[in-house]
C-alpha atoms as a PDB file:
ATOM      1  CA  UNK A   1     194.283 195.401 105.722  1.00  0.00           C
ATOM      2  CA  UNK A   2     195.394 191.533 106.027  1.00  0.00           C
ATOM      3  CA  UNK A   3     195.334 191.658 110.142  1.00  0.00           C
ATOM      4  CA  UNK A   4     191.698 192.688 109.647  1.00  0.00           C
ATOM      5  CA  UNK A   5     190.485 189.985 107.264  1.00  0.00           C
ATOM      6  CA  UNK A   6     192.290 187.927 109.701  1.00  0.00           C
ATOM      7  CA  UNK A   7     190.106 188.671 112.423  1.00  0.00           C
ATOM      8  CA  UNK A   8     187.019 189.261 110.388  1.00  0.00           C
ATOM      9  CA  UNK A   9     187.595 185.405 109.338  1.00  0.00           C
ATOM     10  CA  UNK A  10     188.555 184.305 113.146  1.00  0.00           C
ATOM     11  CA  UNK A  11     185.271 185.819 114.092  1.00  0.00           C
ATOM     12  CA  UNK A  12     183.245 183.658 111.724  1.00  0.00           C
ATOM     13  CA  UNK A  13     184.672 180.454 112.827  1.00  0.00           C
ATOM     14  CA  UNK A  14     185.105 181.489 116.545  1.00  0.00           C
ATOM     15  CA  UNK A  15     182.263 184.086 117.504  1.00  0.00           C
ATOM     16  CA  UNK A  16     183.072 187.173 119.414  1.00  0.00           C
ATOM     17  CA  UNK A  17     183.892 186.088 123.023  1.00  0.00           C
ATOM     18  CA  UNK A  18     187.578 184.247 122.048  1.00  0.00           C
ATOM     19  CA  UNK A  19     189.002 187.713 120.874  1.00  0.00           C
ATOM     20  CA  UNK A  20     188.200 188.958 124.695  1.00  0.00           C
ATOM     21  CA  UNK A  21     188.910 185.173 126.109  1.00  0.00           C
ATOM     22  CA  UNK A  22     191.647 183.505 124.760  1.00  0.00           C
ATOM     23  CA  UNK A  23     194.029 186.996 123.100  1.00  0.00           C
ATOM     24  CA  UNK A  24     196.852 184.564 122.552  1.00  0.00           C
ATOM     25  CA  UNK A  25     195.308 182.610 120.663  1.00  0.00           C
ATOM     26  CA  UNK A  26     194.616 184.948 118.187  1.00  0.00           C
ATOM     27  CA  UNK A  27     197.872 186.262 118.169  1.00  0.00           C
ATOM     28  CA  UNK A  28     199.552 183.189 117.556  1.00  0.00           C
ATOM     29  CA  UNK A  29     196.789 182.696 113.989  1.00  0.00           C
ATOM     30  CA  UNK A  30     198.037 185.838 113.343  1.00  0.00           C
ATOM     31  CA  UNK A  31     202.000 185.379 113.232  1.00  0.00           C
ATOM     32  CA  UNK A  32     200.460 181.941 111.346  1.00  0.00           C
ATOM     33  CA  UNK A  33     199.343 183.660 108.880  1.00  0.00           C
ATOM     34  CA  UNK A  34     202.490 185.925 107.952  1.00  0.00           C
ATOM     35  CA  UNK A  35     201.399 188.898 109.914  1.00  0.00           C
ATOM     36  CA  UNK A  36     204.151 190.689 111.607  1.00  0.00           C
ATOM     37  CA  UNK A  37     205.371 189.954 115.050  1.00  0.00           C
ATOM     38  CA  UNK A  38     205.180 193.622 116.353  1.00  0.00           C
ATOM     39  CA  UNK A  39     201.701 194.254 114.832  1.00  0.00           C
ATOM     40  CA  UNK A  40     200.557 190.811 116.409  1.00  0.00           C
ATOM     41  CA  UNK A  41     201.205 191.734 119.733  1.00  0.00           C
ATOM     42  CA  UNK A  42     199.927 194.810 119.612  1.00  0.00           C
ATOM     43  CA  UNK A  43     196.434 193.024 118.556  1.00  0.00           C
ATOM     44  CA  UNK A  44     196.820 190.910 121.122  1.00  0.00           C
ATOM     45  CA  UNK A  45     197.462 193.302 124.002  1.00  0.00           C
ATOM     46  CA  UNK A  46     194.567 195.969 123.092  1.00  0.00           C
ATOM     47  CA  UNK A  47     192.296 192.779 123.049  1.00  0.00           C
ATOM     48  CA  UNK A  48     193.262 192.341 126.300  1.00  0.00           C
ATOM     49  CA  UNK A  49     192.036 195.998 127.241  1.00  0.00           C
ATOM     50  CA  UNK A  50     188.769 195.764 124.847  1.00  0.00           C
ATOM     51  CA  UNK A  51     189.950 197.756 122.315  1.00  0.00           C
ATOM     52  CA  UNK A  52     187.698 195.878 120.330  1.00  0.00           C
ATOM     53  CA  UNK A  53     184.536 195.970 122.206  1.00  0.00           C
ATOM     54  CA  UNK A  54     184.683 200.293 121.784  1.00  0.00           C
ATOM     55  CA  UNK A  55     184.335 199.178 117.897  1.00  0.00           C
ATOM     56  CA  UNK A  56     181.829 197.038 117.997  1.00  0.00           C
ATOM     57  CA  UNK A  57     179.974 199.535 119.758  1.00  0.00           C
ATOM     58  CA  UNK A  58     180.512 201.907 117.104  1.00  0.00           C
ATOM     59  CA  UNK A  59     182.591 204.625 119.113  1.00  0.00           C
ATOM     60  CA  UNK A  60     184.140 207.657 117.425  1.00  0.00           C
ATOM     61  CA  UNK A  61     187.751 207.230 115.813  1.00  0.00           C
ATOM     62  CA  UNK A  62     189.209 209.534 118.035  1.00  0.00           C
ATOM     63  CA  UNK A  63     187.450 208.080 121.205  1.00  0.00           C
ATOM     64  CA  UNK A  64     189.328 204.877 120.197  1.00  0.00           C
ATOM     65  CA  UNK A  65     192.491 206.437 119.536  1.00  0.00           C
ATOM     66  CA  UNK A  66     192.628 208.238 123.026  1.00  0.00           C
ATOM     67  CA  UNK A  67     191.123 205.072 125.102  1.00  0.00           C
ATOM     68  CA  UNK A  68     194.374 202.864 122.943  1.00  0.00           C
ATOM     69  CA  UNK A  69     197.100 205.632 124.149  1.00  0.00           C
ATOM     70  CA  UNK A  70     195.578 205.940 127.555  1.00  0.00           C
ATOM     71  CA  UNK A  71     196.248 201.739 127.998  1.00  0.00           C
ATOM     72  CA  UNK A  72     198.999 201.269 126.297  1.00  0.00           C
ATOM     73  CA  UNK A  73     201.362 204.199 126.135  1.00  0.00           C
ATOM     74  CA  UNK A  74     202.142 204.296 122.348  1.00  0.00           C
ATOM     75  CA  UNK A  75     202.492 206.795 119.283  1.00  0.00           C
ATOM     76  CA  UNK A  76     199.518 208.520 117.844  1.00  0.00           C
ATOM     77  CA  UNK A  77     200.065 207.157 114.831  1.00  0.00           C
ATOM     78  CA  UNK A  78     200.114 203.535 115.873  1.00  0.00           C
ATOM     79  CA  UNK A  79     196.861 204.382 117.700  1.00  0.00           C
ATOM     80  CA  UNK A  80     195.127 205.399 114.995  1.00  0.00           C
ATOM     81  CA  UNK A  81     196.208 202.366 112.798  1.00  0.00           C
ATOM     82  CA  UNK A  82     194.789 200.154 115.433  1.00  0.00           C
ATOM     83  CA  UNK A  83     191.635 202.015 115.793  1.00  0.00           C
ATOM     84  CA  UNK A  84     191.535 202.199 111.823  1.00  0.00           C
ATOM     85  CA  UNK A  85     191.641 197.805 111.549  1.00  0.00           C
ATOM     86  CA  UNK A  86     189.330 197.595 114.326  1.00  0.00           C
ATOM     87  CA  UNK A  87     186.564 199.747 112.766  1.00  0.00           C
ATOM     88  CA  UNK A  88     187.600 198.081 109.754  1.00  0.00           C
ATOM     89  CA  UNK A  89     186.557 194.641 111.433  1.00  0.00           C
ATOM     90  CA  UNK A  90     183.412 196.246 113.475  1.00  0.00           C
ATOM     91  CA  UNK A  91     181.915 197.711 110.095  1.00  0.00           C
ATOM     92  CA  UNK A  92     178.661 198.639 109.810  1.00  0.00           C
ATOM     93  CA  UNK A  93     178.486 196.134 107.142  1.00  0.00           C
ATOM     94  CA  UNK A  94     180.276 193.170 108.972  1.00  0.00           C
ATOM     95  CA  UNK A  95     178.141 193.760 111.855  1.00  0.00           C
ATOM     96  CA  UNK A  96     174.908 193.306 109.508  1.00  0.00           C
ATOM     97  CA  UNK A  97     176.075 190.177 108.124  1.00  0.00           C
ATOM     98  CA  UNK A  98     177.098 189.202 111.337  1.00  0.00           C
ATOM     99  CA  UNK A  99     173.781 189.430 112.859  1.00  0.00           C
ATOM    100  CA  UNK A 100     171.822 187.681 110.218  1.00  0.00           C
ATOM    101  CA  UNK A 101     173.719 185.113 110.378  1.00  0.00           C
ATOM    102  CA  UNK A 102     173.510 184.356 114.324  1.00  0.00           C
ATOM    103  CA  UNK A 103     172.074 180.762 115.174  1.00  0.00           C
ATOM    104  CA  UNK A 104     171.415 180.261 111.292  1.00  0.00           C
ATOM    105  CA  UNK A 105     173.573 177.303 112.020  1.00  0.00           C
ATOM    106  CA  UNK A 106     171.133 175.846 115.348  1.00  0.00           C
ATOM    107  CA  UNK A 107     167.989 176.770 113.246  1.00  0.00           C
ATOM    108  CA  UNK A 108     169.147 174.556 110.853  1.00  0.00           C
ATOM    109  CA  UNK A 109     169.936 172.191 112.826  1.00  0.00           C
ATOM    110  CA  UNK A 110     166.704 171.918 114.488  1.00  0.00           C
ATOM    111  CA  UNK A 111     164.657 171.445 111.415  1.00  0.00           C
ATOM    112  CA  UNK A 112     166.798 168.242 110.795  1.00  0.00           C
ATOM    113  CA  UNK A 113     166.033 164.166 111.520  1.00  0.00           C
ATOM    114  CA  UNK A 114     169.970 162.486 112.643  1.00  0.00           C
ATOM    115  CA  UNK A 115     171.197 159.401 112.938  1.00  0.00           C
ATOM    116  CA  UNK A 116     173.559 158.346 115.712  1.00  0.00           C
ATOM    117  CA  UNK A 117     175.791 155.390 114.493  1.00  0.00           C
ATOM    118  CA  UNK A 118     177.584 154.361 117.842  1.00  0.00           C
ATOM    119  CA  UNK A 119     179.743 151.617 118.510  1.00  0.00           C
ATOM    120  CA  UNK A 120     181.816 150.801 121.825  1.00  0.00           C
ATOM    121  CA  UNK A 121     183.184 148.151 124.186  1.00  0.00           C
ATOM    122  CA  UNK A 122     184.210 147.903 127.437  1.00  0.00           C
ATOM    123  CA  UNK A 123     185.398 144.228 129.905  1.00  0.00           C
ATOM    124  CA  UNK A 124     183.435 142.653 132.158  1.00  0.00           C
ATOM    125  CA  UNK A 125     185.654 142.054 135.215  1.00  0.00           C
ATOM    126  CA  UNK A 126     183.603 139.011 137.283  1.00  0.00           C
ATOM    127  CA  UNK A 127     184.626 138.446 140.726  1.00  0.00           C
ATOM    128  CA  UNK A 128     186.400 135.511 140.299  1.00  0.00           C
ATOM    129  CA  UNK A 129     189.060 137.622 138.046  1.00  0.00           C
ATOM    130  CA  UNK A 130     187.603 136.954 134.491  1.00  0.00           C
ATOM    131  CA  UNK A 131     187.558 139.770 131.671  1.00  0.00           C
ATOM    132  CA  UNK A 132     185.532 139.244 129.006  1.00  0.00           C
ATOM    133  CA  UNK A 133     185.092 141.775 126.195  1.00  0.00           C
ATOM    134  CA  UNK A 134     181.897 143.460 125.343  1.00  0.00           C
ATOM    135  CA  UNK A 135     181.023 145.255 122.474  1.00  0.00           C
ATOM    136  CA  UNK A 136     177.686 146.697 121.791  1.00  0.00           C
ATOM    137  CA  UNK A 137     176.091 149.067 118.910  1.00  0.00           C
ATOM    138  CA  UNK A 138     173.696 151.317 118.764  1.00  0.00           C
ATOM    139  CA  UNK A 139     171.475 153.375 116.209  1.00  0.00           C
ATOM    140  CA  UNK A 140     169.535 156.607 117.532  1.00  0.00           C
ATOM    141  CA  UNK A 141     167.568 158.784 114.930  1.00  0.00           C
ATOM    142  CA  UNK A 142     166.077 161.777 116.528  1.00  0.00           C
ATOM    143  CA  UNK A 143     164.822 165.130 115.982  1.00  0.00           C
ATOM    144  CA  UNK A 144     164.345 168.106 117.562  1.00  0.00           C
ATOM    145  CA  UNK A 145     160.886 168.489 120.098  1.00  0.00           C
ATOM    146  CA  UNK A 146     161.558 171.644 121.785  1.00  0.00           C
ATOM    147  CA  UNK A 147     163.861 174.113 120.686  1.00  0.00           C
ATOM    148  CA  UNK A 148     164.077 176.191 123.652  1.00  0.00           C
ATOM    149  CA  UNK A 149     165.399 173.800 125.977  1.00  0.00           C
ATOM    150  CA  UNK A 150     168.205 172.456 123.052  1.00  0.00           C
ATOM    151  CA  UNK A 151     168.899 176.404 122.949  1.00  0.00           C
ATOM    152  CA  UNK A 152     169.400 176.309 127.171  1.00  0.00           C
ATOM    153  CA  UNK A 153     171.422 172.654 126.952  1.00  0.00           C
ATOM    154  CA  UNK A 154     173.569 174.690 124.265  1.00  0.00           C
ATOM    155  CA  UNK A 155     173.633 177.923 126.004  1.00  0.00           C
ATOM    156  CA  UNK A 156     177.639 178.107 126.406  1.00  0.00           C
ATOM    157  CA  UNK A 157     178.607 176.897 123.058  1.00  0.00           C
ATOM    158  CA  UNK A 158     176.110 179.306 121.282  1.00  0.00           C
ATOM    159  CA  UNK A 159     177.063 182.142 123.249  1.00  0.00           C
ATOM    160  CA  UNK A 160     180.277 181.715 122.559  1.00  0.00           C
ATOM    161  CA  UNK A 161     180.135 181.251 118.879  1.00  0.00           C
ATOM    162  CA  UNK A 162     176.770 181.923 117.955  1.00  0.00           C
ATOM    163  CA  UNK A 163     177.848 181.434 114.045  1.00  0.00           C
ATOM    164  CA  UNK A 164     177.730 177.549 114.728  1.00  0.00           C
ATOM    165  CA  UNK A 165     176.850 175.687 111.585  1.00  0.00           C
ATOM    166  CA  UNK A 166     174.285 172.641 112.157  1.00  0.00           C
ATOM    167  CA  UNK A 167     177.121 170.598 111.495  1.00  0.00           C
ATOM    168  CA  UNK A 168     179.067 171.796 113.936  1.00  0.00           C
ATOM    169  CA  UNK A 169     176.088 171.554 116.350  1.00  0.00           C
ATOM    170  CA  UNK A 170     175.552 167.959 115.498  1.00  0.00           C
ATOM    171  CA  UNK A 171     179.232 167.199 115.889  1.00  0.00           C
ATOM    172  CA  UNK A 172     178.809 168.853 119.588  1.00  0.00           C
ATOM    173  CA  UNK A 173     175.791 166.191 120.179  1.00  0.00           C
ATOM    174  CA  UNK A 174     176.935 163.411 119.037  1.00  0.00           C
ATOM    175  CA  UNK A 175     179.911 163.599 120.872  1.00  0.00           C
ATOM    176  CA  UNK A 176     177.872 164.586 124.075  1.00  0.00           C
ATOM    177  CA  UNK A 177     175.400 161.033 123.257  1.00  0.00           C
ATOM    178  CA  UNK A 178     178.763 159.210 122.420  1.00  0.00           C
ATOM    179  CA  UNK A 179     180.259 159.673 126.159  1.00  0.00           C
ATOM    180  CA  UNK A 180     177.117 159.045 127.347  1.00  0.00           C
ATOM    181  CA  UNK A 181     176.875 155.642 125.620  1.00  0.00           C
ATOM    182  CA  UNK A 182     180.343 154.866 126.723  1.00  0.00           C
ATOM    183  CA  UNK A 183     179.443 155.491 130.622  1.00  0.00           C
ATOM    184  CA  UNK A 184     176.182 153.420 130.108  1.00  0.00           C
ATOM    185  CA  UNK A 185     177.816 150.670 128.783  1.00  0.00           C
ATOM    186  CA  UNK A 186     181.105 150.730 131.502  1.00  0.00           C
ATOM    187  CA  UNK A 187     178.114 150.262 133.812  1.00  0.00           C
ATOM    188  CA  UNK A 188     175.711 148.222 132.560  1.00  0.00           C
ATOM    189  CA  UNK A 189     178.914 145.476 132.285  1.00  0.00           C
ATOM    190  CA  UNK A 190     179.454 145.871 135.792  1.00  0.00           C
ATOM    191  CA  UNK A 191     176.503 146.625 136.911  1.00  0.00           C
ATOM    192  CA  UNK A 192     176.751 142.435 138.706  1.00  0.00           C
ATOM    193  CA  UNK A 193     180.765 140.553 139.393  1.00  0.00           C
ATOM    194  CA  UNK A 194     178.780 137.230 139.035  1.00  0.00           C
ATOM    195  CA  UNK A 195     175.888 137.518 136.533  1.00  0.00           C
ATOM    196  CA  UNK A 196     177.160 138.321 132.982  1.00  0.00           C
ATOM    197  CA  UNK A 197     175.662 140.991 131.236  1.00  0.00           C
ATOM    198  CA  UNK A 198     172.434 140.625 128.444  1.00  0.00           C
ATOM    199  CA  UNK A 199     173.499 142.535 125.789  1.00  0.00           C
ATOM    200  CA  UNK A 200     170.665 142.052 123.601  1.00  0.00           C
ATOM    201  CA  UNK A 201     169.302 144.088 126.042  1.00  0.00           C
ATOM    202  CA  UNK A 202     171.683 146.848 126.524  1.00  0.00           C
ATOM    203  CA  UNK A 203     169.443 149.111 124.236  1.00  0.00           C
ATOM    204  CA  UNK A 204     166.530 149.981 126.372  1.00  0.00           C
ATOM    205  CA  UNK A 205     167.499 148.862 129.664  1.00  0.00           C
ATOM    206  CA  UNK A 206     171.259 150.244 129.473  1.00  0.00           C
ATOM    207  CA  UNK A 207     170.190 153.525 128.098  1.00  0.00           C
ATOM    208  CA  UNK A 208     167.186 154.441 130.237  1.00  0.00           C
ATOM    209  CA  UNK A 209     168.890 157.221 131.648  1.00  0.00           C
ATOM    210  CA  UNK A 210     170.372 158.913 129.205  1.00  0.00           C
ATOM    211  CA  UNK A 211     167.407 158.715 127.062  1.00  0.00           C
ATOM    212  CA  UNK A 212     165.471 160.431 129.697  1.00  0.00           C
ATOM    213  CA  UNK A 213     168.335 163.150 129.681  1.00  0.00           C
ATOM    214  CA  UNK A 214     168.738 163.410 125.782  1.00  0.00           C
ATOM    215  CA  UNK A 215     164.169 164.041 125.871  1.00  0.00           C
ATOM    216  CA  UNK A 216     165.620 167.073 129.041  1.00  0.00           C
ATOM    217  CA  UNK A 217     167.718 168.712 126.183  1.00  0.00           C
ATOM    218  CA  UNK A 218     165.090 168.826 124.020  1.00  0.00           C
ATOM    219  CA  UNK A 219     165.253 165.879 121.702  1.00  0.00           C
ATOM    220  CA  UNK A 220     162.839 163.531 120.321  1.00  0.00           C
ATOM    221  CA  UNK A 221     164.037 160.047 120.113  1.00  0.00           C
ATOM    222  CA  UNK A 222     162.306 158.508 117.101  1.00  0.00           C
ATOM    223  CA  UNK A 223     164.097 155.518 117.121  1.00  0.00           C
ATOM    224  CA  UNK A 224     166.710 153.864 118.917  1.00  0.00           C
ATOM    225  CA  UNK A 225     168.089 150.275 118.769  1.00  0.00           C
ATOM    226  CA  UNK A 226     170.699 147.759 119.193  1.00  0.00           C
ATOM    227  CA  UNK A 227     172.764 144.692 119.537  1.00  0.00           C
ATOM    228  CA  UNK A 228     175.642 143.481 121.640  1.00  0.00           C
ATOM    229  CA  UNK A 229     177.291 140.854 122.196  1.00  0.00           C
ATOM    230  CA  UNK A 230     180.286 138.982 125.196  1.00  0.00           C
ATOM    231  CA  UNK A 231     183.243 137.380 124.063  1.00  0.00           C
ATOM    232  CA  UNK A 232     183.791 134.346 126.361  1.00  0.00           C
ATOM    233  CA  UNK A 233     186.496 133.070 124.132  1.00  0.00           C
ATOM    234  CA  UNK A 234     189.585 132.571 126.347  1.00  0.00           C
END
């Protein structure tokens, strides 16, 4: 049944949670995909009641089929076609694979050395009414010291999707050590209206912080360094 690879697929990419969190948006991958409108909402409005979760759960047929006319007021027949996709997704087999496969992706991950290439500016506004552009890079390679407390930093994204692959992981970190480089550097420039900022030392003193709170997620910084520079030019 298409509408059940469908969701067997948007399961993979999106984890469980997003069928019971975000119906519409399934609905609308499934008219994207060709499915028919009718069928589409009817997906969409028994995820909405849990349908879905009575499957997972491995409920009888006809439990399923009772609990979908009960909600939602429809045919018998239609029931059981919905109940039939849904225990088509929930399979016994699915389920396995499924499960084998949760936080494959963060073990991965975890067992990995990465390197951060970062770049950013920002203007230093001095209290005269100068701006001066600053630009600053940075290289961070780090690995992973505690697992447990990476696992707690990435609590909501794994529970929501606990098929994450370790790229996906290390897009969500990098993006995370990104913003913070952005802030730190916003603040380091403007940290003093008079005194212009020492780039060369931007690494190290501007990243203090959020080195101590990339070591609270769990990371080990092996290496991190720098340059930077002020453009004065008018």
């Amino acid at each position: 049944m298409k509408e059940a690879r469908l969701l067997k697929e948007y399961i993979w990419k999106n984890g469980f949670e997003k069928l019971s969190n975000d119906p519409y948006a399934v609905y609308e991958m499934l008219l994207e995909n060709r499915c028919e409108a009718k069928n589409s909402r009817m997906i969409m409005v028994t995820l909405m009641s849990g349908i879905h979760k009575l499957a997972k759960k491995g409920e009888d047929t006809s439990l399923i089929v009772d609990h979908i006319q009960a909600e939602h007021d429809i045919k018998k027949a239609t029931a059981q076609k919905l109940a039939d996709m849904y225990l088509e997704v929930f399979s016994a087999a699915n389920q396995n694979d499924w499960k084998k496969a949760e936080n494959k992706g963060f073990k991965e991950f975890c067992q990995g050395v990465w390197t951060v290439e970062w770049e950013g500016g920002c203007d230093w506004h001095t209290k005269h009414g100068g701006c001066y552009p600053c630009s600053a890079k940075v290289t961070l390679v780090f690995s992973i010291r505690d697992v447990s407390m990476l696992r707690k930093h990435l609590k909501t994204e794994l529970n929501q999707n606990p098929f994450l692959s370790s790229d996906e992981i290390r897009g969500i970190l990098f993006k995370q050590i990104g913003e913070d480089l952005d802030r730190d550097l916003e603040e380091y420039c403007n940290a003093d209206d008079y005194y212009e900022p020492y780039l060369e030392e931007f690494t190290g003193d501007g990243t203090y912080e959020s080195e101590k709170k990339w070591k609270s997620w769990g990371l080990e910084i092996e290496s991190i360094n720098g340059s930077g520079d002020i453009d004065f030019v008018p």
